[in-house]
N, C-alpha and C. Protein backbone atom coordinates (compact mmCIF):
# COMPACT_ATOMS: atom_id res chain seq x y z
N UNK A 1 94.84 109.75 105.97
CA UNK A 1 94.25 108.42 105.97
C UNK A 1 92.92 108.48 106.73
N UNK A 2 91.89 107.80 106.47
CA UNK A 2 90.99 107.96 106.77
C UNK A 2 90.13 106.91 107.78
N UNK A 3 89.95 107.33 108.99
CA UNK A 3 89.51 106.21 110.21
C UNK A 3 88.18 105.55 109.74
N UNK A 4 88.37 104.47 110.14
CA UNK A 4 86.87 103.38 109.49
C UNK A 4 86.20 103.17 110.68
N UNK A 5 85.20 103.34 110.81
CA UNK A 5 84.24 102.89 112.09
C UNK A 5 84.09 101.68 112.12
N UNK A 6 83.80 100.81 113.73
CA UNK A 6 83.52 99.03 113.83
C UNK A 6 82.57 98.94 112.93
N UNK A 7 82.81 97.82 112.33
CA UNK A 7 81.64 97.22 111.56
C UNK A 7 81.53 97.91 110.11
N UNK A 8 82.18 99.14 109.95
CA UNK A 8 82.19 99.25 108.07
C UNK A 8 82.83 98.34 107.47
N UNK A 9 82.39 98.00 106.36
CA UNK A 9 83.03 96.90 105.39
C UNK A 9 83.13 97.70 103.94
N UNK A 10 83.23 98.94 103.53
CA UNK A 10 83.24 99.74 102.44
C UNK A 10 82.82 100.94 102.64
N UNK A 11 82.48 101.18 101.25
CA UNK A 11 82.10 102.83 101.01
C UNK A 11 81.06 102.96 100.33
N UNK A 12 80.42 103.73 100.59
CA UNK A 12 78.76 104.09 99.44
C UNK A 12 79.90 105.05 98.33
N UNK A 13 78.78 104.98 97.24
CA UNK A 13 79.33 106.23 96.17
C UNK A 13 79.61 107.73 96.89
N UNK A 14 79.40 107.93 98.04
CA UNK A 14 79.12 109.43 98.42
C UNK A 14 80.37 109.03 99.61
N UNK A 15 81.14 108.38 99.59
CA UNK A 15 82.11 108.30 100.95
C UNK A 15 81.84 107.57 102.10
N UNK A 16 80.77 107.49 102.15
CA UNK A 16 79.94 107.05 103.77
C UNK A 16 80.08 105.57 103.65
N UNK A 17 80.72 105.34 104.98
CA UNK A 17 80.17 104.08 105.72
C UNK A 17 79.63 103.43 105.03
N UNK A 18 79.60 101.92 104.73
CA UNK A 18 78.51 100.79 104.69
C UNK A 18 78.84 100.24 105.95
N UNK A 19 77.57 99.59 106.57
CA UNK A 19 77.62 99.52 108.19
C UNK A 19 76.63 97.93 107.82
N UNK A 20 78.13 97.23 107.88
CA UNK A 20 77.18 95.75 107.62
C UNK A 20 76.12 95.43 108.81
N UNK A 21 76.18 95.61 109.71
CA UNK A 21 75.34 95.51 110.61
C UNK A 21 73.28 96.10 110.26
N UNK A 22 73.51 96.87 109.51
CA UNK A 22 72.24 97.01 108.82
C UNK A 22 71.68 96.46 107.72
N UNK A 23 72.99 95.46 107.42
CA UNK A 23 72.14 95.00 105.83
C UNK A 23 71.74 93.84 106.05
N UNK A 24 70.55 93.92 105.17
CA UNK A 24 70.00 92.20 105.31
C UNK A 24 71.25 91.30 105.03
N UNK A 25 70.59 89.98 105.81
CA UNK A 25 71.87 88.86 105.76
C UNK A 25 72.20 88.35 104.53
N UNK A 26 70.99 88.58 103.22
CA UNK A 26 71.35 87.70 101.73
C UNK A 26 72.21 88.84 101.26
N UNK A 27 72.62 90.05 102.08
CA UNK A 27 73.59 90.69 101.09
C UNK A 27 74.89 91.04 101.50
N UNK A 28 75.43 90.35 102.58
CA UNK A 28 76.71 90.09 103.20
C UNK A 28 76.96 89.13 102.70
N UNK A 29 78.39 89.21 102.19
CA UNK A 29 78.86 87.84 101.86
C UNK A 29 80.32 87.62 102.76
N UNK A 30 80.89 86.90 102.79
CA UNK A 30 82.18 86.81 103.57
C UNK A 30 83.49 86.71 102.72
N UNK A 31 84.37 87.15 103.30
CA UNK A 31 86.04 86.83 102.50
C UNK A 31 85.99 85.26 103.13
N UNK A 32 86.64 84.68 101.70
CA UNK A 32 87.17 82.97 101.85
C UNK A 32 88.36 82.87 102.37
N UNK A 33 89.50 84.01 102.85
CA UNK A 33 90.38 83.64 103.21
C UNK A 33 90.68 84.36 104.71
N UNK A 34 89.76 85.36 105.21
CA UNK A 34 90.24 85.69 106.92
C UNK A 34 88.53 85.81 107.26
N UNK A 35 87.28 85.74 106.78
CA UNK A 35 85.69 85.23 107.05
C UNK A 35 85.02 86.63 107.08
N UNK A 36 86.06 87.77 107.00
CA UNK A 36 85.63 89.14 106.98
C UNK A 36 84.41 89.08 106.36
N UNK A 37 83.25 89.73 106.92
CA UNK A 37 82.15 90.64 105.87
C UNK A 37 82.53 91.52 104.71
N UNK A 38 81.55 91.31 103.86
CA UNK A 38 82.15 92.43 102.40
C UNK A 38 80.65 92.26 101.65
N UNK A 39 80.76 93.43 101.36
CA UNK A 39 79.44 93.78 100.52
C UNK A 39 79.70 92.99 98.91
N UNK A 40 78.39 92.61 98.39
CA UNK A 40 78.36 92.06 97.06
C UNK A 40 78.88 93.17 96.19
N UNK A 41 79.81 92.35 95.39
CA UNK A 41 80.26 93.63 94.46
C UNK A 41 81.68 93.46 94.60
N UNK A 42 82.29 93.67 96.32
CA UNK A 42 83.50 93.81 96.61
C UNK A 42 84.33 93.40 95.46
N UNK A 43 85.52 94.48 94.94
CA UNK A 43 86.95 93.54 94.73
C UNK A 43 88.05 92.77 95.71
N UNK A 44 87.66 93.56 96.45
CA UNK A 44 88.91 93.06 97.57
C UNK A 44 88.48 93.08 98.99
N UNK A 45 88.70 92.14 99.53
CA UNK A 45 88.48 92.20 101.25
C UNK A 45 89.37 93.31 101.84
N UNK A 46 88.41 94.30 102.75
CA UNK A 46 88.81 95.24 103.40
C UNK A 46 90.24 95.05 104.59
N UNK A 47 89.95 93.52 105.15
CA UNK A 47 90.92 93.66 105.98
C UNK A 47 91.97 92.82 105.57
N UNK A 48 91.89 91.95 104.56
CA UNK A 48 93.10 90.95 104.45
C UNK A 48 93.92 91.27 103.18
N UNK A 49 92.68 91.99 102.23
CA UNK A 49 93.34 93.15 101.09
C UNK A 49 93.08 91.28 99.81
N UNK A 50 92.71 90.33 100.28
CA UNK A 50 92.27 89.48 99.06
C UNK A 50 91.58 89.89 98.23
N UNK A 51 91.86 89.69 96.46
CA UNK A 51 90.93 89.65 95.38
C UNK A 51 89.95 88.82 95.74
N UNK A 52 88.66 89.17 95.63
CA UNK A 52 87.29 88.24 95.56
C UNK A 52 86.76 88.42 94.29
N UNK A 53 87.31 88.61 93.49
CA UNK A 53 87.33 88.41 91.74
C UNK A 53 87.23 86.77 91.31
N UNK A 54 88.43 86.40 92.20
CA UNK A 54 88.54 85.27 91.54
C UNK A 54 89.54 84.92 90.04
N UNK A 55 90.24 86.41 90.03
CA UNK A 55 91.47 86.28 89.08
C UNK A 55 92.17 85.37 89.34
């Protein structure tokens, strides 16, 4: 299993870290159900494991 550093909210194509803390603010968006950060795109919130699909 693989340890996540504070503040990652995903994965680049290559494995690495996304480190919301560096991204501009129009490209954080939040989970609607625990306020987590998650990169645009996300399927699922990293920590609460919600669809952000919207299925």
């Amino acid at each position: 299993m693989r340890n996540h550093c504070a503040g990652a909210i995903g994965f680049c194509e290559d494995g690495e870290d996304i480190d919301w803390l560096f991204l501009p603010v129009p490209q954080i968006n939040f989970c609607p159900k625990c306020g987590t950060p998650v990169v645009p795109g996300a399927r699922f919130c990293g920590k609460c494991g919600i669809s952000l699909r919207g299925e």
